[in-house]
C-alpha atoms as a PDB file:
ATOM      1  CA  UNK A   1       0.000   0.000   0.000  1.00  0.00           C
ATOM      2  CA  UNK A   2       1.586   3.388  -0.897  1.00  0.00           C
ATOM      3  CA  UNK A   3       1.833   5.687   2.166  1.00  0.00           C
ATOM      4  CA  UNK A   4      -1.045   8.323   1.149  1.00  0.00           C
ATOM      5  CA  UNK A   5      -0.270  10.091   4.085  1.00  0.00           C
ATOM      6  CA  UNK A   6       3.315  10.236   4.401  1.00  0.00           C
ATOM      7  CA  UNK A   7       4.851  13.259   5.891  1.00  0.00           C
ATOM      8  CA  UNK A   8       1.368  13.743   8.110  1.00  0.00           C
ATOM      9  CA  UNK A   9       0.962  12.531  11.565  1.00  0.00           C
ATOM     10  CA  UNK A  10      -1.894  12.269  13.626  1.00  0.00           C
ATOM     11  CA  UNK A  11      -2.855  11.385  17.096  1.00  0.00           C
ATOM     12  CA  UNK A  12      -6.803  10.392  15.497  1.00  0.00           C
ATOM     13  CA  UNK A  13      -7.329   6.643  15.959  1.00  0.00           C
ATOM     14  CA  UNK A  14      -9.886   6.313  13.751  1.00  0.00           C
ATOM     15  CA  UNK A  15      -7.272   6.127  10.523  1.00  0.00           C
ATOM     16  CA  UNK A  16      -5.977   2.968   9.467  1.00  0.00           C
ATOM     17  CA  UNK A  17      -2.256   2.866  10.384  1.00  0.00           C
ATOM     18  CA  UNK A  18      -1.259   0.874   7.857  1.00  0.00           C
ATOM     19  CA  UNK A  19      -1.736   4.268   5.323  1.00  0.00           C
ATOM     20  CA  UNK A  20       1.154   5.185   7.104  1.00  0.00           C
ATOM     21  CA  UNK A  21       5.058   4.453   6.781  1.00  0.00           C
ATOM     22  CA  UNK A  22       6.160   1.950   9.268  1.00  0.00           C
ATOM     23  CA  UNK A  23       8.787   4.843  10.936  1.00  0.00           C
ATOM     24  CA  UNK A  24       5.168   7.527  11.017  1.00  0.00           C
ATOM     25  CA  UNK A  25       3.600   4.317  12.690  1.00  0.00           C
ATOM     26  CA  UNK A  26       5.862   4.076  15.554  1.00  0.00           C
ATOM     27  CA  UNK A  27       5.551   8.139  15.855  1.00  0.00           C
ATOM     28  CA  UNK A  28       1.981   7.743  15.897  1.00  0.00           C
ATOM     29  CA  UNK A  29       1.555   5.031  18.228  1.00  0.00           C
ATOM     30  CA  UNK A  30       3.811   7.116  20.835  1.00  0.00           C
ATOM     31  CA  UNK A  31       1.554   9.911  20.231  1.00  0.00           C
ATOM     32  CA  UNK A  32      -1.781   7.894  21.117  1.00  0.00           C
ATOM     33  CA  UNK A  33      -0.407   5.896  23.881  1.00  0.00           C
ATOM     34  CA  UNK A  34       2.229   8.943  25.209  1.00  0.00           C
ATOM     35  CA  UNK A  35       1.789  11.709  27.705  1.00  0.00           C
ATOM     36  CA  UNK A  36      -0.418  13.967  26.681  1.00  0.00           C
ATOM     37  CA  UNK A  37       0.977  16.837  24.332  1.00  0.00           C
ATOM     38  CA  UNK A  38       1.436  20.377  25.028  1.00  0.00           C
ATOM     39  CA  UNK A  39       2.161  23.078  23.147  1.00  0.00           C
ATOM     40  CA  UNK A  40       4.137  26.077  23.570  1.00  0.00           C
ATOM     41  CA  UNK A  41       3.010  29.703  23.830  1.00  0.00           C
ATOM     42  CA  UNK A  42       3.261  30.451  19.931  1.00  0.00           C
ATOM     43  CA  UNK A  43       0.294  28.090  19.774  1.00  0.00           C
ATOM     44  CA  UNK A  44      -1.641  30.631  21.623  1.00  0.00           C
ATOM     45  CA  UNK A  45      -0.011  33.981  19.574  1.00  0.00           C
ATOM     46  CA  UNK A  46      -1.886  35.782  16.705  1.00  0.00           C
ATOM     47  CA  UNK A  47      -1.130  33.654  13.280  1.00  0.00           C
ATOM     48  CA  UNK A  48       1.220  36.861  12.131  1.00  0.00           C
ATOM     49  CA  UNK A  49       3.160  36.150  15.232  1.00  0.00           C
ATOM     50  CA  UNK A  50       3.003  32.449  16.546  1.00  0.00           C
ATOM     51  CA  UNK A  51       3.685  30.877  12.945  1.00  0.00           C
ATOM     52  CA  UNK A  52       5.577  34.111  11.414  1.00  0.00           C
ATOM     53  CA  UNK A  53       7.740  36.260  13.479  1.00  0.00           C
ATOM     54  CA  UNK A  54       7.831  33.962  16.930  1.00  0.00           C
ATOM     55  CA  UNK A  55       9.183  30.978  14.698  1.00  0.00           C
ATOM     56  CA  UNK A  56      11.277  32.505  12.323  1.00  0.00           C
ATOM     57  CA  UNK A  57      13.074  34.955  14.287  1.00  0.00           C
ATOM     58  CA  UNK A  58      13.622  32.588  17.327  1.00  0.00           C
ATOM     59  CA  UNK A  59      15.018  29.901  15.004  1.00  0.00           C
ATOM     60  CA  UNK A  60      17.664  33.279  13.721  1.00  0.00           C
ATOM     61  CA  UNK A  61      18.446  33.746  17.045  1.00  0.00           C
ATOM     62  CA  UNK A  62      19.300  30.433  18.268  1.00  0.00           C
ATOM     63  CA  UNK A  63      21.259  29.961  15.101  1.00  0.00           C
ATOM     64  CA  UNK A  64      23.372  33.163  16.181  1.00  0.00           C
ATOM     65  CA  UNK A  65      21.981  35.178  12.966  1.00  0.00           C
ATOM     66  CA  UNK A  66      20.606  37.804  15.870  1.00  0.00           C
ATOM     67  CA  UNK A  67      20.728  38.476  19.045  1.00  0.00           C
ATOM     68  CA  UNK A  68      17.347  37.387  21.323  1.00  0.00           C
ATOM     69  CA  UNK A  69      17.138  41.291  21.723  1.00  0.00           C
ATOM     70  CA  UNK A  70      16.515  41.363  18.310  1.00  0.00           C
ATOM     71  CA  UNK A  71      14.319  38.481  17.974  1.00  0.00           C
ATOM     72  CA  UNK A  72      12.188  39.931  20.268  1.00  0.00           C
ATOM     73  CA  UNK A  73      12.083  43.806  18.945  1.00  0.00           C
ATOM     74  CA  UNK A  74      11.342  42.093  15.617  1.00  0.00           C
ATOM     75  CA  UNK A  75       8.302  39.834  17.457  1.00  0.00           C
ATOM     76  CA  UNK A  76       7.343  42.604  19.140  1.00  0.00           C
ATOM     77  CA  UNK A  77       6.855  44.917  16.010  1.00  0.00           C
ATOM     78  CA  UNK A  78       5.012  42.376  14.449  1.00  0.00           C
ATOM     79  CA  UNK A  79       2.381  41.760  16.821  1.00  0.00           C
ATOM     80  CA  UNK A  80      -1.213  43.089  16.114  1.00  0.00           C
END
């Protein structure tokens, strides 16, 4: 069976595992049976922010492209 939904994972139990590659299997079984999930505070950030600024300019800073004091100016300029 070709993996329809490769590159997508997904704590629902209703879909048939076997869609899914056998590595995306074991990531989706520890999903189901793990902890429960939480997310981070982007989650709860305007869209603009939590998947624009927050992300990118957090990953530039812990890359050493900026300083966090510019990360967060930058963040902070973008939020609405």
């Amino acid at each position: 069976m070709p993996d329809q939904f490769s590159g997508f994972l997904t704590a629902n139990t209703a879909l048939d595992p076997g869609a899914f590659s056998p590595q995306e299997q074991v990531l989706i079984e520890l999903m189901v049976l793990g902890e429960p999930v939480r997310f981070d505070g982007s989650d709860e950030m305007p869209p603009e922010v939590g998947i624009g600024s927050f992300w990118s300019e957090a990953t530039r800073a812990v890359d050493g492209e900026i300083t966090v004091q510019e990360a967060l100016d930058t963040i902070e300029s973008t939020w609405p």
